[in-house]
C-alpha atoms as a PDB file:
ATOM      1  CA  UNK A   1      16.390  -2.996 -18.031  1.00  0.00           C
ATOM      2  CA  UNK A   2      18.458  -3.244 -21.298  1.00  0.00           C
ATOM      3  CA  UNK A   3      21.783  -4.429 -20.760  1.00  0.00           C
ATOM      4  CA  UNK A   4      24.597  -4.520 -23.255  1.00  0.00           C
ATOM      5  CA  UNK A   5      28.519  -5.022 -22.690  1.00  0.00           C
ATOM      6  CA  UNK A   6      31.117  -3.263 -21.007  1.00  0.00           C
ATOM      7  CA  UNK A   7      34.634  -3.982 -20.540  1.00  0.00           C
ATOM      8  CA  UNK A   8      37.161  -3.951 -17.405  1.00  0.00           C
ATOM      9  CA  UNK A   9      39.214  -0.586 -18.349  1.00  0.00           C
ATOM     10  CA  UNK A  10      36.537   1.213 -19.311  1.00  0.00           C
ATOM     11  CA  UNK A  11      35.054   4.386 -17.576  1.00  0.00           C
ATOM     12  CA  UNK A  12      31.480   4.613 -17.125  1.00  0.00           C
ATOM     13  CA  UNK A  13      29.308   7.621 -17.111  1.00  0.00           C
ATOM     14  CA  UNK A  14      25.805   7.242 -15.256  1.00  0.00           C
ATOM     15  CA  UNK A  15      23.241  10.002 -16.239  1.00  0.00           C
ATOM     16  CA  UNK A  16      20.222   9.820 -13.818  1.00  0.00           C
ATOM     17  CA  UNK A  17      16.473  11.966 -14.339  1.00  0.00           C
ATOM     18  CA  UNK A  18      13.647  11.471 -11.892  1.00  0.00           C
ATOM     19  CA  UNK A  19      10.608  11.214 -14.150  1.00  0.00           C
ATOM     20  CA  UNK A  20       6.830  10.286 -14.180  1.00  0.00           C
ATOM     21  CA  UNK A  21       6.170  12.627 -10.915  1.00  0.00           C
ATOM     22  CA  UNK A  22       3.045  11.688  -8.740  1.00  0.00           C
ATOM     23  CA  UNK A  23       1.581  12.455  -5.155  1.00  0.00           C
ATOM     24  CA  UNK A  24       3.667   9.351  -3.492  1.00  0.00           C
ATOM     25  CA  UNK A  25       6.910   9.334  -5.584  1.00  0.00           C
ATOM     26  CA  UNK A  26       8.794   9.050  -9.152  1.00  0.00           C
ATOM     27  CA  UNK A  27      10.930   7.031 -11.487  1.00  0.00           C
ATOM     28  CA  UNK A  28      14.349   7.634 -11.684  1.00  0.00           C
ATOM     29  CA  UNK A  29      15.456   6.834 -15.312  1.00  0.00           C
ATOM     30  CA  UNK A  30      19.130   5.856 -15.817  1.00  0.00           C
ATOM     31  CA  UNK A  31      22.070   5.771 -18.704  1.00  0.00           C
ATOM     32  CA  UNK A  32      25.128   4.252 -18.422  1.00  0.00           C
ATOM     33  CA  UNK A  33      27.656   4.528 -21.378  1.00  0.00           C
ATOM     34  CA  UNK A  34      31.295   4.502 -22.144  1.00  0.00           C
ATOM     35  CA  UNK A  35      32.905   7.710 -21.950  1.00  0.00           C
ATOM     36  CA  UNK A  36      35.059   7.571 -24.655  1.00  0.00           C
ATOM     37  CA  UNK A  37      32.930   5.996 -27.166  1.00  0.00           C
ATOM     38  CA  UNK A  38      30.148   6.886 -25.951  1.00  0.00           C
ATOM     39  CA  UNK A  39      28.743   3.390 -26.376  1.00  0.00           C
ATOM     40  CA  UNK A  40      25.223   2.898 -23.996  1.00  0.00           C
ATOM     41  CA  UNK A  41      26.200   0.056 -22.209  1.00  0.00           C
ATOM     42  CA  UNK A  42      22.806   0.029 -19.684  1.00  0.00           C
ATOM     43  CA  UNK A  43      19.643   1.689 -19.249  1.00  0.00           C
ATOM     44  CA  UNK A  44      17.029   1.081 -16.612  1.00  0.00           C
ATOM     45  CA  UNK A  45      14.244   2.749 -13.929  1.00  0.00           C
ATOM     46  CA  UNK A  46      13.897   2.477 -10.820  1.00  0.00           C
ATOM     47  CA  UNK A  47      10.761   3.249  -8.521  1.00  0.00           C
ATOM     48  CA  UNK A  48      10.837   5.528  -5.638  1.00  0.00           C
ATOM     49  CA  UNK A  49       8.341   5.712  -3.535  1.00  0.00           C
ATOM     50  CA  UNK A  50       8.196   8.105  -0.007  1.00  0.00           C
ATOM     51  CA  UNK A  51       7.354   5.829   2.968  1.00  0.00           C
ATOM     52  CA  UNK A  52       6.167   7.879   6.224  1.00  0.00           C
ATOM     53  CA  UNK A  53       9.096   6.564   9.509  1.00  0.00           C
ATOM     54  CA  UNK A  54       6.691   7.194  12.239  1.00  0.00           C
ATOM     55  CA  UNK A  55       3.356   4.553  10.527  1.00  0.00           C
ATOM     56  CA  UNK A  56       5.803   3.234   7.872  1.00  0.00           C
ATOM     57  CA  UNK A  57       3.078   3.847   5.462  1.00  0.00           C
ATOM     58  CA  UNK A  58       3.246   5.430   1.937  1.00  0.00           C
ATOM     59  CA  UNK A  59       3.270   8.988   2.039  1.00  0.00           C
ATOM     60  CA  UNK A  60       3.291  12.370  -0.612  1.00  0.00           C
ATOM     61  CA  UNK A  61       6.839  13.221  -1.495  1.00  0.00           C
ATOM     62  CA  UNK A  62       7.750  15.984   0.911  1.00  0.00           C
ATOM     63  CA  UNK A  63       7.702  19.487  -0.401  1.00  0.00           C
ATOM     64  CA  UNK A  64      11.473  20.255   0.782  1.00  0.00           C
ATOM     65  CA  UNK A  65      12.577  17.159  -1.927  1.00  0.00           C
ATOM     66  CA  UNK A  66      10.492  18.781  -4.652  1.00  0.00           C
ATOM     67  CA  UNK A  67      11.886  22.373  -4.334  1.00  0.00           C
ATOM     68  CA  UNK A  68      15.440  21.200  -4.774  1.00  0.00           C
ATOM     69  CA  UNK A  69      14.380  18.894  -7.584  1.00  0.00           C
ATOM     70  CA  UNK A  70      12.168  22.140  -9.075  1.00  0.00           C
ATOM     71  CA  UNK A  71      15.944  24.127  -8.678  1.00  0.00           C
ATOM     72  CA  UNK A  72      17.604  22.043 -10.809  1.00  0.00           C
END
């Protein structure tokens, strides 16, 4: 993650994209900047992966999750 500063006062926008699909999961990619100047203040990823509740074993990401991510 590459961090720079940000300062009490100022309002933060946080743009998210899942990327790098595969059978289990994705990475959800992330921007944070200020927006008024429109300064990037953070950016990072983050690894999701679909665990099964029942075996609690990994398992594909369910087809209901990829239709709404395919609608957006």
């Amino acid at each position: 993650m590459t961090a720079y500063e940000g300062f009490h006062g100022e309002t933060m926008v946080l743009q998210m994209v899942p990327t790098d699909f595969n059978r289990y999961g994705f990475d959800l990619q992330f921007r944070m900047s200020d927006r008024d100047s429109a300064r990037e203040v953070a950016l990072g990823k983050i690894g999701i992966v679909f665990i099964n509740r029942t075996d609690r074993k990994v398992s594909p990401i369910p087809s209901g999750f990829m239709a709404k991510v395919e609608a957006l």
